[in-house]
Protein backbone atom coordinates (compact mmCIF):
# COMPACT_ATOMS: atom_id res chain seq x y z
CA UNK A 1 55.09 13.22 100.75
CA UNK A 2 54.67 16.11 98.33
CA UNK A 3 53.21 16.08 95.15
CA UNK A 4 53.80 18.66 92.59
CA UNK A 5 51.50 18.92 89.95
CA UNK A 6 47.40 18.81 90.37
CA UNK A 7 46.94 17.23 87.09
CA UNK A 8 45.33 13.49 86.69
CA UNK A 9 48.94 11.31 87.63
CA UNK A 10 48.97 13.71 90.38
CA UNK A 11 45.63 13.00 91.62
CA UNK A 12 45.96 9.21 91.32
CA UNK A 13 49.39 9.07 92.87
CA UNK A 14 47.29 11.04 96.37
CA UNK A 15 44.79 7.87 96.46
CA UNK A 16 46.91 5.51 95.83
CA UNK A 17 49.25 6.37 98.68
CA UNK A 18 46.25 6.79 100.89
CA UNK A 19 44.94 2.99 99.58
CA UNK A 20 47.87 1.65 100.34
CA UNK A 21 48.04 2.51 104.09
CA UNK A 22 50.12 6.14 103.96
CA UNK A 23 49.13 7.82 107.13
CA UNK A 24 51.80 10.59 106.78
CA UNK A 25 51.22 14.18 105.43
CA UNK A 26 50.81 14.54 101.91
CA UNK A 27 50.93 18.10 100.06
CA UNK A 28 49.61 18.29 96.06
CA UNK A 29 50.52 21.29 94.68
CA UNK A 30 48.83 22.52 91.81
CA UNK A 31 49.57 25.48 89.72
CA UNK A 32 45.94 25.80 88.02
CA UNK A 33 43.12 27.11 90.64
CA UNK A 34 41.36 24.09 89.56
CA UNK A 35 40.88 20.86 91.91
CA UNK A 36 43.06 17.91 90.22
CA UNK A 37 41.13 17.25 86.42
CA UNK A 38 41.64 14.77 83.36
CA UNK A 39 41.81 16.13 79.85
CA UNK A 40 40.01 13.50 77.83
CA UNK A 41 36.71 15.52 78.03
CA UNK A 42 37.96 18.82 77.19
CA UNK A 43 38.03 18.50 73.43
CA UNK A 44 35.12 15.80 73.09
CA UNK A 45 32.39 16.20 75.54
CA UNK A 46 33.07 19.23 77.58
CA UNK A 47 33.87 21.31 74.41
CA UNK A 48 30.83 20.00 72.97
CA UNK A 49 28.89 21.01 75.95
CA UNK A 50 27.47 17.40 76.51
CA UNK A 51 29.17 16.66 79.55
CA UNK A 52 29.35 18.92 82.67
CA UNK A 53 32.52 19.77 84.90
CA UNK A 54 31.71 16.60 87.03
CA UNK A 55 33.12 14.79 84.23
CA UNK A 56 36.58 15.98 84.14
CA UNK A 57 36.90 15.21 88.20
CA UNK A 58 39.00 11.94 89.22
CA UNK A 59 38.10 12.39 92.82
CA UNK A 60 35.12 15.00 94.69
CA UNK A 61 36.09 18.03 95.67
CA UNK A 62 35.71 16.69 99.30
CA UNK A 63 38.08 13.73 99.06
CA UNK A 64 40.65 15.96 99.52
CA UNK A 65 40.18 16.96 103.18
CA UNK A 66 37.93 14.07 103.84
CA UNK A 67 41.94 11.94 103.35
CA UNK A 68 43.38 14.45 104.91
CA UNK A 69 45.73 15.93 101.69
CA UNK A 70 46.72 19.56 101.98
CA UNK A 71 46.04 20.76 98.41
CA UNK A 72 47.17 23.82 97.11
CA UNK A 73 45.42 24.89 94.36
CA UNK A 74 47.01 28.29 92.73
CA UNK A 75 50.27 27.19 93.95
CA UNK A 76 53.15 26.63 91.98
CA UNK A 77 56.28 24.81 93.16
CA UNK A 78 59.36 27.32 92.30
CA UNK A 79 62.40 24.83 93.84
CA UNK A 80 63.33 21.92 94.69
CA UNK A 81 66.06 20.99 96.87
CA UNK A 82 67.16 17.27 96.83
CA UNK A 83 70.11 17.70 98.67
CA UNK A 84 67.70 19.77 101.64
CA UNK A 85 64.34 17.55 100.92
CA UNK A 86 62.32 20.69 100.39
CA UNK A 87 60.54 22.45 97.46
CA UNK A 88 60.02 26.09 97.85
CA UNK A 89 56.64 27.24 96.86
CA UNK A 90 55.44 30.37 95.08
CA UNK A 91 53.49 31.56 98.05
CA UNK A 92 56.77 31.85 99.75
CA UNK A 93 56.79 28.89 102.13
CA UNK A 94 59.29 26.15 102.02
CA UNK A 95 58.21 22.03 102.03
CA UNK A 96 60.04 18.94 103.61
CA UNK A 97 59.72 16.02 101.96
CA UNK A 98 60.42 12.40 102.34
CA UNK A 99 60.05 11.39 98.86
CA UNK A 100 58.88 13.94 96.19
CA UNK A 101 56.89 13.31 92.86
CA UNK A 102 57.06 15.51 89.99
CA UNK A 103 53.68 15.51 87.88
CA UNK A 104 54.28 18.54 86.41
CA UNK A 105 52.44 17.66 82.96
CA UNK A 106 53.60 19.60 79.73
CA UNK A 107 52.47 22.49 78.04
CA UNK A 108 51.43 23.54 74.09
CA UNK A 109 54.14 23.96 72.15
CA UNK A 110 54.33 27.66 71.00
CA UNK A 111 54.93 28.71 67.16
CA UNK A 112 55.54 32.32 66.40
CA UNK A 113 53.52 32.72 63.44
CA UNK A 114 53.12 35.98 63.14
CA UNK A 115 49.89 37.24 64.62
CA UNK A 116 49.69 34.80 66.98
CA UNK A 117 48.83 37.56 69.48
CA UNK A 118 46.08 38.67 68.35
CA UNK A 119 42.48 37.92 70.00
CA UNK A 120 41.05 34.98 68.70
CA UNK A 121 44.01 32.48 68.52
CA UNK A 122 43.89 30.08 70.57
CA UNK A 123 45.83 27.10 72.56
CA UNK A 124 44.62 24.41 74.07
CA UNK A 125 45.18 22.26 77.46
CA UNK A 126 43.67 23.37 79.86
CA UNK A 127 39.97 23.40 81.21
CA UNK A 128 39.85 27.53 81.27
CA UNK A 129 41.19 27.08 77.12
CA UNK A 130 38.17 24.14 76.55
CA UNK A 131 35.73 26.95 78.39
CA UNK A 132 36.71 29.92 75.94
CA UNK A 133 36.37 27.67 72.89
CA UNK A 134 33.06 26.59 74.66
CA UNK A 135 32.23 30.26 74.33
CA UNK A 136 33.37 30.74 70.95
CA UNK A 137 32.05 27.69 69.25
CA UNK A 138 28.43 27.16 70.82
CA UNK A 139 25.74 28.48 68.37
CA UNK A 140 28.34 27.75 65.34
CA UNK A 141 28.50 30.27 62.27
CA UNK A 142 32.34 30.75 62.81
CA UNK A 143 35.10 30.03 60.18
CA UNK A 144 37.52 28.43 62.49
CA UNK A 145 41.14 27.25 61.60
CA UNK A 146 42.60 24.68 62.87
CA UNK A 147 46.58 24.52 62.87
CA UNK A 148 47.40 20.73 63.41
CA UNK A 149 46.59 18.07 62.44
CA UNK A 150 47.69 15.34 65.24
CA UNK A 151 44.88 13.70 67.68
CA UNK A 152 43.52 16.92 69.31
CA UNK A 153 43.28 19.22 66.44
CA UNK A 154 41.45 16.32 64.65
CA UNK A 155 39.19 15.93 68.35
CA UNK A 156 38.20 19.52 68.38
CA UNK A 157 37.81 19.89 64.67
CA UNK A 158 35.43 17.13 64.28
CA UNK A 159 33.37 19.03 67.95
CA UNK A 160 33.57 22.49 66.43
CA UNK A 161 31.92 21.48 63.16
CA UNK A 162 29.13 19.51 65.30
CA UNK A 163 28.19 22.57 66.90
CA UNK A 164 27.93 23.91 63.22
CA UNK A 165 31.04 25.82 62.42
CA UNK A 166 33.35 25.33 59.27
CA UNK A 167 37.11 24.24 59.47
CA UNK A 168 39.86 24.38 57.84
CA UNK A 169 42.31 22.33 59.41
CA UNK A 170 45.99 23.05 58.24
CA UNK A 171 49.24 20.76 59.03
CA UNK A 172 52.55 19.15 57.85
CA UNK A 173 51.48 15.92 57.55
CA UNK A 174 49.87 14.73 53.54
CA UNK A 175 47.39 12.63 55.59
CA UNK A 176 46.44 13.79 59.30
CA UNK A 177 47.51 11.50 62.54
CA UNK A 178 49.37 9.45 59.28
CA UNK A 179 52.71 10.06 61.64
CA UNK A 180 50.88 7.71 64.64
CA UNK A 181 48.55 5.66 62.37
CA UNK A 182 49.93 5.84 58.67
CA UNK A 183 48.80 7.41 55.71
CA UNK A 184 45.98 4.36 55.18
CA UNK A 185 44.33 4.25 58.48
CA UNK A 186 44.52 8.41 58.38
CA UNK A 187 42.49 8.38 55.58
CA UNK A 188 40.12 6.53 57.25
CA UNK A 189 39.57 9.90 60.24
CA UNK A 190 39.92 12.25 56.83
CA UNK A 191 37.42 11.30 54.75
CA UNK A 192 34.88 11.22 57.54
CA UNK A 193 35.95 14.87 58.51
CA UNK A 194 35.35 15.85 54.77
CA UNK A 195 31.91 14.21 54.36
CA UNK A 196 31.35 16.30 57.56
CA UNK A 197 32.25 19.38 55.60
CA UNK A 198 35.63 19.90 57.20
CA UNK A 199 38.38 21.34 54.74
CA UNK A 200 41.99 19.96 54.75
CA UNK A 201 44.84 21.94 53.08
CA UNK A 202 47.83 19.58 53.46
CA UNK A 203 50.79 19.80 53.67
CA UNK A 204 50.66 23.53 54.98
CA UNK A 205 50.90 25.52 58.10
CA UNK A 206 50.07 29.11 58.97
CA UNK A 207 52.96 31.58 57.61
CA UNK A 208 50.44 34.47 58.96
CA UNK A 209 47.74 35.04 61.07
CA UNK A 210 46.27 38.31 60.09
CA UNK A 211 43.87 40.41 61.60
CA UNK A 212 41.35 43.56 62.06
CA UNK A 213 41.39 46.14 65.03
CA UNK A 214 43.67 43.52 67.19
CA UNK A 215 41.32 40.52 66.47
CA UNK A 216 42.21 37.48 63.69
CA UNK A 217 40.25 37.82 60.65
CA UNK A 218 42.45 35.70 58.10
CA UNK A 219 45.26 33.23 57.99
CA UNK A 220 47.81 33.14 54.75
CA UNK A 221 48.85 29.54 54.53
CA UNK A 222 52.58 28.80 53.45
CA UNK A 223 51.15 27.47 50.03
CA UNK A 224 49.53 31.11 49.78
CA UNK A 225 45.74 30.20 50.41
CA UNK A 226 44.06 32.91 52.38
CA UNK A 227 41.77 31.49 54.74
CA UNK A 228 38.86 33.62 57.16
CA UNK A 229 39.02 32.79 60.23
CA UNK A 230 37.03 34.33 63.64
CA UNK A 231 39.18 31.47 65.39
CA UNK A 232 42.63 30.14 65.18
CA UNK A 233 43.77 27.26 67.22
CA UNK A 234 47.20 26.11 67.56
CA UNK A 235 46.87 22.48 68.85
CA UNK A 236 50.90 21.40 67.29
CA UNK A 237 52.10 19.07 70.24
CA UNK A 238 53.03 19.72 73.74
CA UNK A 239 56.12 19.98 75.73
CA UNK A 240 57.10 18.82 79.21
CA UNK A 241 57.54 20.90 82.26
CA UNK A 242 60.94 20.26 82.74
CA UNK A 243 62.43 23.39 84.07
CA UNK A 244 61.64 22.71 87.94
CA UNK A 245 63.21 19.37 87.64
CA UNK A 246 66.53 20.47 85.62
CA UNK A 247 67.10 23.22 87.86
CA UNK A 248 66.94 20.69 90.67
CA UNK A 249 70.01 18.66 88.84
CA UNK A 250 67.78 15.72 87.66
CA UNK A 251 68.43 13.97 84.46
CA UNK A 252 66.40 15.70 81.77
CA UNK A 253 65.96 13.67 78.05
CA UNK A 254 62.66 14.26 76.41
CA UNK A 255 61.16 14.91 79.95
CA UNK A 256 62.29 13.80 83.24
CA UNK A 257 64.24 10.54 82.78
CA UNK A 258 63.09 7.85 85.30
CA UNK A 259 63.27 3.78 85.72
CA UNK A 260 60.85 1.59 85.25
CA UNK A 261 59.55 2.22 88.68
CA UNK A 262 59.66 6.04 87.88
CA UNK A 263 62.27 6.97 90.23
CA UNK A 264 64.58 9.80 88.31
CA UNK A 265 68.44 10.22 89.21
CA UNK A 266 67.58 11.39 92.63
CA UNK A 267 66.59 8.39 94.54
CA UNK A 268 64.71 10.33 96.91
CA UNK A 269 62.08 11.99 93.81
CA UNK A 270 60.14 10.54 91.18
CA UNK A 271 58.20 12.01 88.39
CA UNK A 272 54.74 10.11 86.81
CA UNK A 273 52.61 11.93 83.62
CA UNK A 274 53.31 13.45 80.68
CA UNK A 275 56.55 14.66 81.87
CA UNK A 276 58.01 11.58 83.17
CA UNK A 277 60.44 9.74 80.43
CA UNK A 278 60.28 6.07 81.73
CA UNK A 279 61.81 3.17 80.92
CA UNK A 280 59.35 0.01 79.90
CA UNK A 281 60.27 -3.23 80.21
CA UNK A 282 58.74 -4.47 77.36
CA UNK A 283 60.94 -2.34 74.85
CA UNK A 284 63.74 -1.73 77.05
CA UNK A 285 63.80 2.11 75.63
CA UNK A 286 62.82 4.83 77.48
CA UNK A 287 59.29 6.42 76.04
CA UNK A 288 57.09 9.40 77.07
CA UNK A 289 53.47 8.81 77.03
CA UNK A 290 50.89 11.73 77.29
CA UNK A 291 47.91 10.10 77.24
CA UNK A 292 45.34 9.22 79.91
CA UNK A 293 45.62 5.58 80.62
CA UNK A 294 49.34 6.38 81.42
CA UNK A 295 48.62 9.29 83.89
CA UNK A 296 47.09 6.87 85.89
CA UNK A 297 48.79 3.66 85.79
CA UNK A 298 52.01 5.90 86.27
CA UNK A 299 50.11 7.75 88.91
CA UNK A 300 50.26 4.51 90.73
CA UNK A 301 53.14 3.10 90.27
CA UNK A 302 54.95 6.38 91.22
CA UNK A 303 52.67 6.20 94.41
CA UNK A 304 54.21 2.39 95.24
CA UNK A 305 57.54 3.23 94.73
CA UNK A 306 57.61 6.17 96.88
CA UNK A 307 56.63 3.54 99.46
CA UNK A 308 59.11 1.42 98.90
CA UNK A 309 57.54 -1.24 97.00
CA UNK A 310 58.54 -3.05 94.08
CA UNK A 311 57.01 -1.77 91.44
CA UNK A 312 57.20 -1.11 87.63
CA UNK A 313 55.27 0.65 85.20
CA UNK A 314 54.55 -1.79 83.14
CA UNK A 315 51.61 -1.65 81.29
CA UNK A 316 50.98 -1.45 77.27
CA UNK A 317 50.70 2.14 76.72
CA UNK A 318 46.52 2.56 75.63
CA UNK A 319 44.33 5.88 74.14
CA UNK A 320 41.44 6.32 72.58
CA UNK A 321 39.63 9.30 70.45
CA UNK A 322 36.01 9.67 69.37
CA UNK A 323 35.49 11.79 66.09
CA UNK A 324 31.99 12.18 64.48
CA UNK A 325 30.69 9.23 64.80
CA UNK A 326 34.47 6.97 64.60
CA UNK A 327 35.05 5.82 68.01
CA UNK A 328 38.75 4.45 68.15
CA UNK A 329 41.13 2.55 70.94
CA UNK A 330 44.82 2.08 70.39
CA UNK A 331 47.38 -0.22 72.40
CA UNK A 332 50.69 -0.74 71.95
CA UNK A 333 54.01 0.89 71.20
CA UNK A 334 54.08 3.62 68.72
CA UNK A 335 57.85 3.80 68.22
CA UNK A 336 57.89 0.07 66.80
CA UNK A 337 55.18 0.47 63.94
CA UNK A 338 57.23 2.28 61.75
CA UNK A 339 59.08 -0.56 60.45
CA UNK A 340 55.79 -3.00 60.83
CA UNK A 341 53.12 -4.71 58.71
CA UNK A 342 49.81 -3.27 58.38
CA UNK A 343 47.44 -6.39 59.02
CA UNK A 344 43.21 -5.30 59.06
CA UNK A 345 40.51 -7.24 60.43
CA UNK A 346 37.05 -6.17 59.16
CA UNK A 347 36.38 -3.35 56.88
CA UNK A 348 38.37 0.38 56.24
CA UNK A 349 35.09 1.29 53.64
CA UNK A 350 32.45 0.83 56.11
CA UNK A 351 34.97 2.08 58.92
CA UNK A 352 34.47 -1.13 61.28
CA UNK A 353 37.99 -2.96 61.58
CA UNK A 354 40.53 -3.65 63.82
CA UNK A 355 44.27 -2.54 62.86
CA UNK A 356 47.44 -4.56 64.00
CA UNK A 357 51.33 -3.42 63.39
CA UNK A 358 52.91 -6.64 63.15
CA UNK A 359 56.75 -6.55 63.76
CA UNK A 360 59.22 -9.60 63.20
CA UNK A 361 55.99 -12.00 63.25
CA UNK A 362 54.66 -10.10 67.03
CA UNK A 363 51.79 -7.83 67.09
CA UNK A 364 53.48 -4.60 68.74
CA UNK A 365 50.26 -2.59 68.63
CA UNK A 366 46.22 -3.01 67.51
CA UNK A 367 43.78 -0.48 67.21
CA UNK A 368 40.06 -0.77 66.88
CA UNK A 369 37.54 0.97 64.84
CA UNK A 370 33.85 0.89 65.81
CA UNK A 371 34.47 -2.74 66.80
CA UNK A 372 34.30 -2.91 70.71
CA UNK A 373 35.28 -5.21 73.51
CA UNK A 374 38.58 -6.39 71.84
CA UNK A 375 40.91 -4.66 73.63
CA UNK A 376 41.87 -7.11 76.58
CA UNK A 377 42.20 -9.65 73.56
CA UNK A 378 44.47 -7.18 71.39
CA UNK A 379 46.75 -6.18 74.93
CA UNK A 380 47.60 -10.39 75.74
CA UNK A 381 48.53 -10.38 72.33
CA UNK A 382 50.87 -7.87 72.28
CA UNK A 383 51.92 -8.97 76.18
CA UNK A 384 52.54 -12.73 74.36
CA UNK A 385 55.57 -11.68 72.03
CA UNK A 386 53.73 -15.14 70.19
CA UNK A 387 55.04 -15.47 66.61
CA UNK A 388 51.57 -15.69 64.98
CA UNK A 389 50.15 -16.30 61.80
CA UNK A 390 48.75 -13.01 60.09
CA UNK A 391 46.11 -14.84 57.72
CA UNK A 392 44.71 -16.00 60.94
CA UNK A 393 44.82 -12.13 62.65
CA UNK A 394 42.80 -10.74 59.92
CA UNK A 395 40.18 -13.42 59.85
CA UNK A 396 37.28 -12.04 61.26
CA UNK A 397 36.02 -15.82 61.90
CA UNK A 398 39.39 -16.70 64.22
CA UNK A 399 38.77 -15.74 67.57
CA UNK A 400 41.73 -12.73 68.70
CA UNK A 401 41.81 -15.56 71.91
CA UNK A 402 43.02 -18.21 69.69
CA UNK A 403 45.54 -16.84 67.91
């Protein structure tokens, strides 16, 4: 078996071959000189410095050899031959496989403002980018600018200005995360930022980052606001490492296209994690998910299949972000809430509630707000497909079970 990428779906898929009996070779390849890490931390904890490296490890350093896996950290897999069941590495040897998994993640997506060269912009992804910021942001005093205004850029604005630096957080959106949660429920993560002292100019993006002796020192908006700035970050999205897969012939659309028991158009190599474009069974539409909760239960499933058993990624696609002091879970399917009722439990002023996208009479995805050990509840909901009655679903007094 050979594993190519040393991210989180990666490491899962590795332990769950080895739980379910695999006594056969198994090579994880893994571009980044890191052992296999999750992202979660990076942009809450880690950044903030209140949680070490330990966090950010799935598995020891020593479960590695200890089950026998040949990882290759610093590695990156340059080919792969479905016709000769072998991927060529960059270190210049060639790999047989039996059945391949491509875990290849996805990388930022790259704008060329201009400037965007200069020292002091950043990206972020990856633990070395969460360790520079580390750097930068520890002590506070800096004017930093944030340019995005999706999940992360709202993560590591709300962790910069903790450790006592002022933002200005730019993006296309009138409300940030209002594309995933809506303009209501976004104002809900705003207005916290702003009582923090965080400063939104939207709808705007960067039309220049600007600097002094090679380093940023300003960024002209595209409404014409001139902003200082010691630190840019670019946090716009993410796109998936295709390339090693199309070159291989596989179907590419939005990622690598797979089944529902992430097997692509090869039958012989699957592909689990942010890159892998699956199709669910509850929708019956492909979807990419990039979040944690996915690496892993794809991570699995991938694992399973390669083995030959019948399995399906099925679960209801789950996240969750902390910000200041909002902690938030989310279940369900993004790409049916457009169209869906907004139906609150609790209270949006004293940010407690819990959130529901009702579709057709069927919740089709909940999220909770400082209201905790509801999400089991808010998943067998959605699982149901019940018809339900929404006077009853925002009636703190009904129990979620008896709906």
């Amino acid at each position: 078996m050979v594993i190519i990428g040393g991210g989180l779906a990666g490491a899962t898929a590795a332990e769950t071959l080895r739980k379910e009996g695999y006594a056969g070779t198994i090579t994880l390849v893994a571009q980044e000189t890191e052992i296999p890490y999750q992202r979660p931390p990076l942009s809450k904890g880690f950044l903030a410095g209140k949680e070490g490296g330990d966090a950010l490890l799935p598995l020891p350093a020593s479960w590695y050899p200890d089950h026998n896996i040949t990882l290759l950290t610093g590695t990156t897999a340059t080919a792969l031959d479905p016709q000769a069941h072998t991927v060529t590495l960059s270190n210049g040897t060639t790999v047989a496989y039996a059945k391949a998994l491509i875990a290849t993640g996805a990388e930022p997506r790259h704008i060329s403002f201009p400037g965007v060269d200069l020292k002091g912009v950043h990206t972020f992804r990856t633990k070395a980018d969460s360790l520079a910021l580390k750097d930068l942001l520890t002590g506070g005093g800096k004017n930093v600018v944030m340019v995005g205004s999706g999940w992360i850029g709202m993560e590591i604005a709300a962790t910069a200005t903790e450790l006592g630096n002022h933002v200005a957080l730019l993006g296309l959106e009138d409300v940030p995360l209002s594309v995933a949660i809506g303009n209501e429920l976004g104002t809900v993560f705003a207005d916290r930022h702003q009582e923090a002292g965080v400063q939104f100019l939207l709808p705007a993006s960067a039309a220049e980052i600007q600097g002094t002796h090679g380093h940023v020192s300003s960024v002209l908006t595209t409404t014409g606001v001139t902003l200082p700035a010691d630190v840019v970050i670019v946090a716009v999205g993410v796109v998936p490492n295709t390339e090693l897969a199309q070159a291989a012939g596989l179907t590419i659309n939005n990622g690598v296209e797979v089944s529902a028991a992430l097997q692509t158009s090869d039958p012989d190599v699957f592909a689990a994690g942010d890159v892998a474009n699956s199709l669910h069974p509850f929708t019956g539409a492909h979807a990419r998910s990039e979040h944690w909760a996915n690496a892993i239960a794809s991570g699995k499933v991938a694992a399973q299949s390669m083995l030959g058993q019948d399995a399906v990624l099925d679960d209801i696609p789950y996240f969750y972000t902390d910000q200041f002091d909002l902690g938030m879970e989310y279940s369900g399917f993004g790409a049916l809430t457009k169209d869906a009722e907004l139906v609150v439990r609790g209270s949006l002023e004293k940010r407690a509630f819990i959130a529901f996208w009702v579709l057709e009479g069927r919740v089709v995805a909940g999220m909770n707000v400082n209201v905790w050990d509801v999400q089991d509840a808010i998943k067998a909901l959605i699982a149901s497909r019940r018809i339900i009655d929404t006077r009853a679903l925002a009636d703190p007094q009904t129990p979620l079970e008896d709906i």
